[in-house]
PDB file of N, CA and C in Angstrom:
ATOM      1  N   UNK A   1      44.512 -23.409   5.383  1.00  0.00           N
ATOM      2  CA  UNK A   1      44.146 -22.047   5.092  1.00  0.00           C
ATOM      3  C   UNK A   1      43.389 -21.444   6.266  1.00  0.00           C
ATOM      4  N   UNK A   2      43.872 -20.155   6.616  1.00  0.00           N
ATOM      5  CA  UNK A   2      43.137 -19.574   8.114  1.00  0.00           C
ATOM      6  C   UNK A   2      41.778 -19.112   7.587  1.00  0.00           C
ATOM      7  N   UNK A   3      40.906 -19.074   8.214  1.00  0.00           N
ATOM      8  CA  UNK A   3      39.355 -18.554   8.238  1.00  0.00           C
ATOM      9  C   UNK A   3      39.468 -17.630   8.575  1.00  0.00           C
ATOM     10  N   UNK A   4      39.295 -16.951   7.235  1.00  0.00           N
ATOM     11  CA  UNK A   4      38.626 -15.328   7.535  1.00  0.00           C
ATOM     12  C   UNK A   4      37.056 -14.942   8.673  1.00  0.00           C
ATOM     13  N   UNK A   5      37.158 -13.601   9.131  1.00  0.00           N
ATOM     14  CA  UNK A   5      36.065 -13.585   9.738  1.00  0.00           C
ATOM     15  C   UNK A   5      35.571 -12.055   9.626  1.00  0.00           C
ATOM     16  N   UNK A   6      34.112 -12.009   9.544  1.00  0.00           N
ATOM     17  CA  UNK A   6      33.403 -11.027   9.498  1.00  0.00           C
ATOM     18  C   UNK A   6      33.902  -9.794  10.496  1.00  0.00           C
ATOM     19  N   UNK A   7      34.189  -8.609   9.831  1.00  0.00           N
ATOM     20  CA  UNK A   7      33.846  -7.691  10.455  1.00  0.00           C
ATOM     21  C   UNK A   7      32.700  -7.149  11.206  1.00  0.00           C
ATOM     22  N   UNK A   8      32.154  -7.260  12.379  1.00  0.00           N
ATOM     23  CA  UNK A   8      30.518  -7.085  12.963  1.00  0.00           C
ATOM     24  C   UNK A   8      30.416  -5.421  13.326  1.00  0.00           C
ATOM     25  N   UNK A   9      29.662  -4.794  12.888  1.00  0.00           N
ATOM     26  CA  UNK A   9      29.399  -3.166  13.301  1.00  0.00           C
ATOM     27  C   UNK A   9      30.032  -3.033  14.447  1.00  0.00           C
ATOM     28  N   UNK A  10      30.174  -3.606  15.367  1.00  0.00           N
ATOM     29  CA  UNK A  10      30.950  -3.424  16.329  1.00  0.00           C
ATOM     30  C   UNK A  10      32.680  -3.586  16.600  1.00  0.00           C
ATOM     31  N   UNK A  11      33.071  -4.382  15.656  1.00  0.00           N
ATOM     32  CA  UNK A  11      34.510  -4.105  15.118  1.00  0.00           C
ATOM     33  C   UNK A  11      34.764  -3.199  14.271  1.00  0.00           C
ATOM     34  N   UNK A  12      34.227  -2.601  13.338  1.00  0.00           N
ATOM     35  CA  UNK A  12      33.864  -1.366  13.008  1.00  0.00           C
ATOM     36  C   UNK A  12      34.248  -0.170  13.541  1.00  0.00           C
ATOM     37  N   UNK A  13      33.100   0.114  15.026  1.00  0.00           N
ATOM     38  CA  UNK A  13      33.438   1.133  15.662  1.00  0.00           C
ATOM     39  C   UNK A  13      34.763   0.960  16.550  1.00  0.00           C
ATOM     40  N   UNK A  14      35.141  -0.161  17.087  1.00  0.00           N
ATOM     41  CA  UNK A  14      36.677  -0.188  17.590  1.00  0.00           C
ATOM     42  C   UNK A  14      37.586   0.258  16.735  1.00  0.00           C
ATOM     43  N   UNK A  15      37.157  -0.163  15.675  1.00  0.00           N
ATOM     44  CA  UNK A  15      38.442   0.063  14.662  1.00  0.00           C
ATOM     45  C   UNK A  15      39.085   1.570  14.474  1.00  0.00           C
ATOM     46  N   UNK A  16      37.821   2.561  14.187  1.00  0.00           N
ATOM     47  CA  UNK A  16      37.566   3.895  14.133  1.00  0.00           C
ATOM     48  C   UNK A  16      37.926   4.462  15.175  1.00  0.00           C
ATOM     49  N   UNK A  17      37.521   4.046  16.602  1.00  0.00           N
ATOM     50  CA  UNK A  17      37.684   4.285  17.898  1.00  0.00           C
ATOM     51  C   UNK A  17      38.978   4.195  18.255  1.00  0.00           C
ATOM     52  N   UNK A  18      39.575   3.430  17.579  1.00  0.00           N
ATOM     53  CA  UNK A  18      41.157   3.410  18.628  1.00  0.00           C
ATOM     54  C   UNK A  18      42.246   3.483  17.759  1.00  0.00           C
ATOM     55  N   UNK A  19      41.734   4.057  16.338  1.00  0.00           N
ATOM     56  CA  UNK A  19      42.770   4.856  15.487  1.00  0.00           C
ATOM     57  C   UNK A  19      42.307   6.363  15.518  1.00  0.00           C
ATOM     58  N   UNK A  20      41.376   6.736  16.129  1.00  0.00           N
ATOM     59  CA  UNK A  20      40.721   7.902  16.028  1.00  0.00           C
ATOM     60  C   UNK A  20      41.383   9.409  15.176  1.00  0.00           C
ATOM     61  N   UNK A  21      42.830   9.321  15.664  1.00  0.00           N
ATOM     62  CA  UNK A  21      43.522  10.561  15.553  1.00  0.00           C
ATOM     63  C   UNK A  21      43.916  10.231  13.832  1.00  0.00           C
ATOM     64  N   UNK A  22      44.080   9.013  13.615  1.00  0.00           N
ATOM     65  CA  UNK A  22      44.407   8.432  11.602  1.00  0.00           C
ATOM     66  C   UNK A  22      42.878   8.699  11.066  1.00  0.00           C
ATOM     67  N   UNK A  23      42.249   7.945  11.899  1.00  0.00           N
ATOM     68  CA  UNK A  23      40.665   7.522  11.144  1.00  0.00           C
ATOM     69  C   UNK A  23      39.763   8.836  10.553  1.00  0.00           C
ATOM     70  N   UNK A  24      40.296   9.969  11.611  1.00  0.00           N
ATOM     71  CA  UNK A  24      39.363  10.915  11.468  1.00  0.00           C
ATOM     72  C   UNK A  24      40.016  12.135  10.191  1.00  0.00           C
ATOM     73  N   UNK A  25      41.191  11.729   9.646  1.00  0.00           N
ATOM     74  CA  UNK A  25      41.595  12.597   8.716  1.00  0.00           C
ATOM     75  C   UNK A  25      41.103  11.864   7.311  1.00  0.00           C
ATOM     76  N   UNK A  26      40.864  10.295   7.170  1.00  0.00           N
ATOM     77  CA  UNK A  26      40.778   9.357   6.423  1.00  0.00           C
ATOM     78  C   UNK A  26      39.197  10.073   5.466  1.00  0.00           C
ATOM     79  N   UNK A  27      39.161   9.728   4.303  1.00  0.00           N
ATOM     80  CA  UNK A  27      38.289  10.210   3.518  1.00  0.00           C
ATOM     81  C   UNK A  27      37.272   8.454   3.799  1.00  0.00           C
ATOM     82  N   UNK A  28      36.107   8.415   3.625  1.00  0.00           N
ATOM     83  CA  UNK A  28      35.517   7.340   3.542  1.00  0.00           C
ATOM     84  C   UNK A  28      35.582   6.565   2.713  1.00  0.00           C
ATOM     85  N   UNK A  29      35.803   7.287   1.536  1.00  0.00           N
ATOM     86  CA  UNK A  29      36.377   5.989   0.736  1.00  0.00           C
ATOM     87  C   UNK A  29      37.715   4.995   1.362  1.00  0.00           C
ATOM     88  N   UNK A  30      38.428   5.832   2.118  1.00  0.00           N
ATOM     89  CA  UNK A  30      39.830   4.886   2.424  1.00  0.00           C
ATOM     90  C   UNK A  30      38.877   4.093   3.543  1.00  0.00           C
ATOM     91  N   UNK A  31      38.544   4.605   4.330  1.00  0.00           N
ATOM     92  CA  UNK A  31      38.098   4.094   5.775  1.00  0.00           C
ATOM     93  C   UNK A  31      37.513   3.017   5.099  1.00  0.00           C
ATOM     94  N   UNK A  32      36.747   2.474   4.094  1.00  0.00           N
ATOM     95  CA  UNK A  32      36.112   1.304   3.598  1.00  0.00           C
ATOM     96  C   UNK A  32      36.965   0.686   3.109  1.00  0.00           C
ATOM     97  N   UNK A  33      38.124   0.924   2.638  1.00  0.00           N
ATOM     98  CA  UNK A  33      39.288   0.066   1.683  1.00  0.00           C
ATOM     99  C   UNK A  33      39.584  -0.517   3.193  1.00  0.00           C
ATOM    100  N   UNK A  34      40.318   0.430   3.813  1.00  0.00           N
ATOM    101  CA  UNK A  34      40.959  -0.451   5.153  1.00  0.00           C
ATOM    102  C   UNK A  34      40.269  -1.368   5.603  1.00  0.00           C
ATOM    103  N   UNK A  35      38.837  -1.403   6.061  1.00  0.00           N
ATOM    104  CA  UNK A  35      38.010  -1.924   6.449  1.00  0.00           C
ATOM    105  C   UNK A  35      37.864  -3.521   6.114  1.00  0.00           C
ATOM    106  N   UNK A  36      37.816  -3.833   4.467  1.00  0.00           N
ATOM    107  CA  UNK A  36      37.593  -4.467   3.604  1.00  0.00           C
ATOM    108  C   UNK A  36      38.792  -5.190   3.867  1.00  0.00           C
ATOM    109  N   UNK A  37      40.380  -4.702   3.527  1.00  0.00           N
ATOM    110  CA  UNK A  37      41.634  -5.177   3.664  1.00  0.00           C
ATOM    111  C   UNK A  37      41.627  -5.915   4.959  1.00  0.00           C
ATOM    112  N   UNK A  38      40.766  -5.518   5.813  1.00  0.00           N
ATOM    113  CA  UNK A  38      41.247  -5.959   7.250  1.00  0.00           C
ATOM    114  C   UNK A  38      40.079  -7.064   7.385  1.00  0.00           C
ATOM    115  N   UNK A  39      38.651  -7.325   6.588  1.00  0.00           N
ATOM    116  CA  UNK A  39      38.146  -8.343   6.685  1.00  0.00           C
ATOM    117  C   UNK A  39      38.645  -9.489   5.825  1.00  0.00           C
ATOM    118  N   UNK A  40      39.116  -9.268   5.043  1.00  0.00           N
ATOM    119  CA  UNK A  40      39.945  -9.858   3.669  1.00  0.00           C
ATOM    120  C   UNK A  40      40.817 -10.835   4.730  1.00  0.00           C
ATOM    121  N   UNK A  41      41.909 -10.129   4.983  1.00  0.00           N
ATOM    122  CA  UNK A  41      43.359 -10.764   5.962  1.00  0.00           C
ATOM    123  C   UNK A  41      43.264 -10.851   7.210  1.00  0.00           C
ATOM    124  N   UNK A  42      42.650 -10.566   7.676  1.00  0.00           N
ATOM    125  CA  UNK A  42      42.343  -9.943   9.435  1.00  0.00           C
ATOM    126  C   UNK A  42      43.384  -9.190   9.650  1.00  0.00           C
ATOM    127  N   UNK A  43      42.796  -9.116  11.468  1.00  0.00           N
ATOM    128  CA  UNK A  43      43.478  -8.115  11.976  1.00  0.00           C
ATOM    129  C   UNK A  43      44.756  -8.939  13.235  1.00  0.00           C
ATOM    130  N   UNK A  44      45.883  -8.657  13.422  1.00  0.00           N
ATOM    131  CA  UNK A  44      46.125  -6.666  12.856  1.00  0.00           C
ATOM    132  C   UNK A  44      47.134  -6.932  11.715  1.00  0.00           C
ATOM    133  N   UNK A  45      46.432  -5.509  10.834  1.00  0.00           N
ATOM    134  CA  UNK A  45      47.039  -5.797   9.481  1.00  0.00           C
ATOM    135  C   UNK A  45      47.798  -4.264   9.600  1.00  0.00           C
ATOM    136  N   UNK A  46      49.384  -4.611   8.550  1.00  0.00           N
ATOM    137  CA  UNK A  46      50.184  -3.472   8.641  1.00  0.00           C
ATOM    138  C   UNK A  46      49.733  -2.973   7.298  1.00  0.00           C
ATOM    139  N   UNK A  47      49.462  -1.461   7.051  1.00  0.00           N
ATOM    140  CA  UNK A  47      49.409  -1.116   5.571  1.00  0.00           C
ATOM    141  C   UNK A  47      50.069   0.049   5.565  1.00  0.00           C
ATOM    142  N   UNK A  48      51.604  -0.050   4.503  1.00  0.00           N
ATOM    143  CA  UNK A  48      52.493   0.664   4.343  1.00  0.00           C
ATOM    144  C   UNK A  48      51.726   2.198   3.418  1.00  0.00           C
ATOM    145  N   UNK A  49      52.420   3.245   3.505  1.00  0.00           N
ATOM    146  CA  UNK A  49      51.979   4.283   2.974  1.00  0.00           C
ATOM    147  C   UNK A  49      52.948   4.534   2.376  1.00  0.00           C
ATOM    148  N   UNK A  50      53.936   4.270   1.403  1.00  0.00           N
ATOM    149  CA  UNK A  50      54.800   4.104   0.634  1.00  0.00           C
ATOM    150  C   UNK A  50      55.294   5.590   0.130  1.00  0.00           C
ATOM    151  N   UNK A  51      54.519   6.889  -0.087  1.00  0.00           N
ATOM    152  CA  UNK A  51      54.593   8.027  -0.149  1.00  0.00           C
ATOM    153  C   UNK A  51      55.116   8.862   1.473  1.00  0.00           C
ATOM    154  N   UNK A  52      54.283   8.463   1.927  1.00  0.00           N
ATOM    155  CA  UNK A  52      54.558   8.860   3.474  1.00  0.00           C
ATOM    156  C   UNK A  52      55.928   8.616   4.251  1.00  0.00           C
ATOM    157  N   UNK A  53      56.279   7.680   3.908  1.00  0.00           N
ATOM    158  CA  UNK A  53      57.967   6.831   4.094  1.00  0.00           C
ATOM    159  C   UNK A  53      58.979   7.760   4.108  1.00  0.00           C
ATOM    160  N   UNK A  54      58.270   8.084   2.244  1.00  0.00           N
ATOM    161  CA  UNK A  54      59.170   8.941   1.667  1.00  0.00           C
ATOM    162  C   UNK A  54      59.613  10.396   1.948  1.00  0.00           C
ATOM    163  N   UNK A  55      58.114  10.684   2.085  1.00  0.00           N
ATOM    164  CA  UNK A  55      58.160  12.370   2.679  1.00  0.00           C
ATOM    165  C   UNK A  55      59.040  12.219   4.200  1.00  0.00           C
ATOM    166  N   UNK A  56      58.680  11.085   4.800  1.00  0.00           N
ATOM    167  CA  UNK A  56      59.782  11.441   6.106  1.00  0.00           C
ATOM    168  C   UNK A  56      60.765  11.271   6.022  1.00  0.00           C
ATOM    169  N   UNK A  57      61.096  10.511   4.635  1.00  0.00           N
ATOM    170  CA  UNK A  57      62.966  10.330   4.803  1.00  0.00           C
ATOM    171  C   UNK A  57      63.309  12.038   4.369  1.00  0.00           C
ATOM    172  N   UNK A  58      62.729  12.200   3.302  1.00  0.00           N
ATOM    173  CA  UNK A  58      62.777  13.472   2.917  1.00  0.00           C
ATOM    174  C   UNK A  58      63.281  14.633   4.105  1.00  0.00           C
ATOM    175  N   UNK A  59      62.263  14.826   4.592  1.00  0.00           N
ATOM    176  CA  UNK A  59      62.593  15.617   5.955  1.00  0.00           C
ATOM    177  C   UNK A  59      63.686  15.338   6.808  1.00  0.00           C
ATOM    178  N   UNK A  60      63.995  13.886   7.192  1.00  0.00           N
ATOM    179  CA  UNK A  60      64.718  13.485   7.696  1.00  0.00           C
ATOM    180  C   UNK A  60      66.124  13.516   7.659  1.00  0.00           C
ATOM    181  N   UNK A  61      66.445  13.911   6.395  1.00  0.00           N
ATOM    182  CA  UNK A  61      67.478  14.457   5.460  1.00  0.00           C
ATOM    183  C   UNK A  61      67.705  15.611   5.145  1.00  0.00           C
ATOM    184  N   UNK A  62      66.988  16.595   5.570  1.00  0.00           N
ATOM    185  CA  UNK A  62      66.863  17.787   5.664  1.00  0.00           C
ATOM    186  C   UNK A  62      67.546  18.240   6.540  1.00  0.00           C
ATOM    187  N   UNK A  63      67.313  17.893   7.878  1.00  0.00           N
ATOM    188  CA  UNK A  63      67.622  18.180   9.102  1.00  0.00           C
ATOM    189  C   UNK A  63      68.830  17.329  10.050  1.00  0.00           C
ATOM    190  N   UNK A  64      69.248  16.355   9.031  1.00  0.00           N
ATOM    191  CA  UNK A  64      70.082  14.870   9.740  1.00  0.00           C
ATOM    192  C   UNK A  64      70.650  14.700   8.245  1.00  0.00           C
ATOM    193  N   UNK A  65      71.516  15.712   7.382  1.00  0.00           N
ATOM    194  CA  UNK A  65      72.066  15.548   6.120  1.00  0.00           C
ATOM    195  C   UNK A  65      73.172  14.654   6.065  1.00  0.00           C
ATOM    196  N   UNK A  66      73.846  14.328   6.884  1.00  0.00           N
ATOM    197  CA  UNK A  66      75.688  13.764   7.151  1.00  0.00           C
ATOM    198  C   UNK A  66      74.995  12.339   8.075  1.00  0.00           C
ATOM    199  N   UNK A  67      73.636  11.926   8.010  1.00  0.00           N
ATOM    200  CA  UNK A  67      73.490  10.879   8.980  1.00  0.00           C
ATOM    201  C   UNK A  67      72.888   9.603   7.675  1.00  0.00           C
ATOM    202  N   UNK A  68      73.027   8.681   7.641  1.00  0.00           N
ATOM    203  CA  UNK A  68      72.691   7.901   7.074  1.00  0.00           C
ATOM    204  C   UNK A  68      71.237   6.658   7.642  1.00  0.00           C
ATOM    205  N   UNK A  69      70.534   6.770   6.911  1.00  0.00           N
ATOM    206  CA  UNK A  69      69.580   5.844   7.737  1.00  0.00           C
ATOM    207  C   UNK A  69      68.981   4.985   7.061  1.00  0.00           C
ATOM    208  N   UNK A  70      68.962   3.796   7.333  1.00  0.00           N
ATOM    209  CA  UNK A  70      69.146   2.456   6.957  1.00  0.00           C
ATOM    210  C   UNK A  70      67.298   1.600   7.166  1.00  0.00           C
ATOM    211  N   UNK A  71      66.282   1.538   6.372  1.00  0.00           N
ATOM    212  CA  UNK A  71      65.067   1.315   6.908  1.00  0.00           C
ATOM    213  C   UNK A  71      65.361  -0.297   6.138  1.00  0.00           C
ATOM    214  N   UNK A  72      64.339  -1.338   7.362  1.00  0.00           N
ATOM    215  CA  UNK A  72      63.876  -2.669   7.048  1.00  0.00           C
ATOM    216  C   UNK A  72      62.723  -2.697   6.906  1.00  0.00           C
ATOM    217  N   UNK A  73      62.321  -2.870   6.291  1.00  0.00           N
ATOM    218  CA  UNK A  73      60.602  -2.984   6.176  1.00  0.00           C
ATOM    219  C   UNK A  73      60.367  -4.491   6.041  1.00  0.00           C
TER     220      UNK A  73
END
């Protein structure tokens, strides 16, 4: 079993720091879920937005109607 490891205030501010342009729309409640998820599993952790997917296939289909697109997740 891998050893989890502490998040230190200073992984923290990297974290915030170099998602800046995601982090800063993020409500604090999420910014602590992620946070938590990512001391939980470490890093780097992928976390799907399952709505978000959607809205882009959405669009994507809007504009690319006759194209078919095929996602692996």
């Amino acid at each position: 079993m891998e050893e989890k490891k502490d998040l230190k205030a200073e992984d923290k501010k990297d974290a915030t720091e170099n998602g800046a342009e995601y982090v800063s729309s993020m409500t604090p409640e999420m910014k602590e879920i992620l946070l938590n998820l990512a001391q939980e599993h470490g890093t780097p952790l992928f976390v799907i937005d399952h709505a978000k997917i959607r809205e882009n296939y959405r669009e994507f289909k809007k504009h690319l109607p006759r194209v078919q697109a095929y996602f692996a997740v």
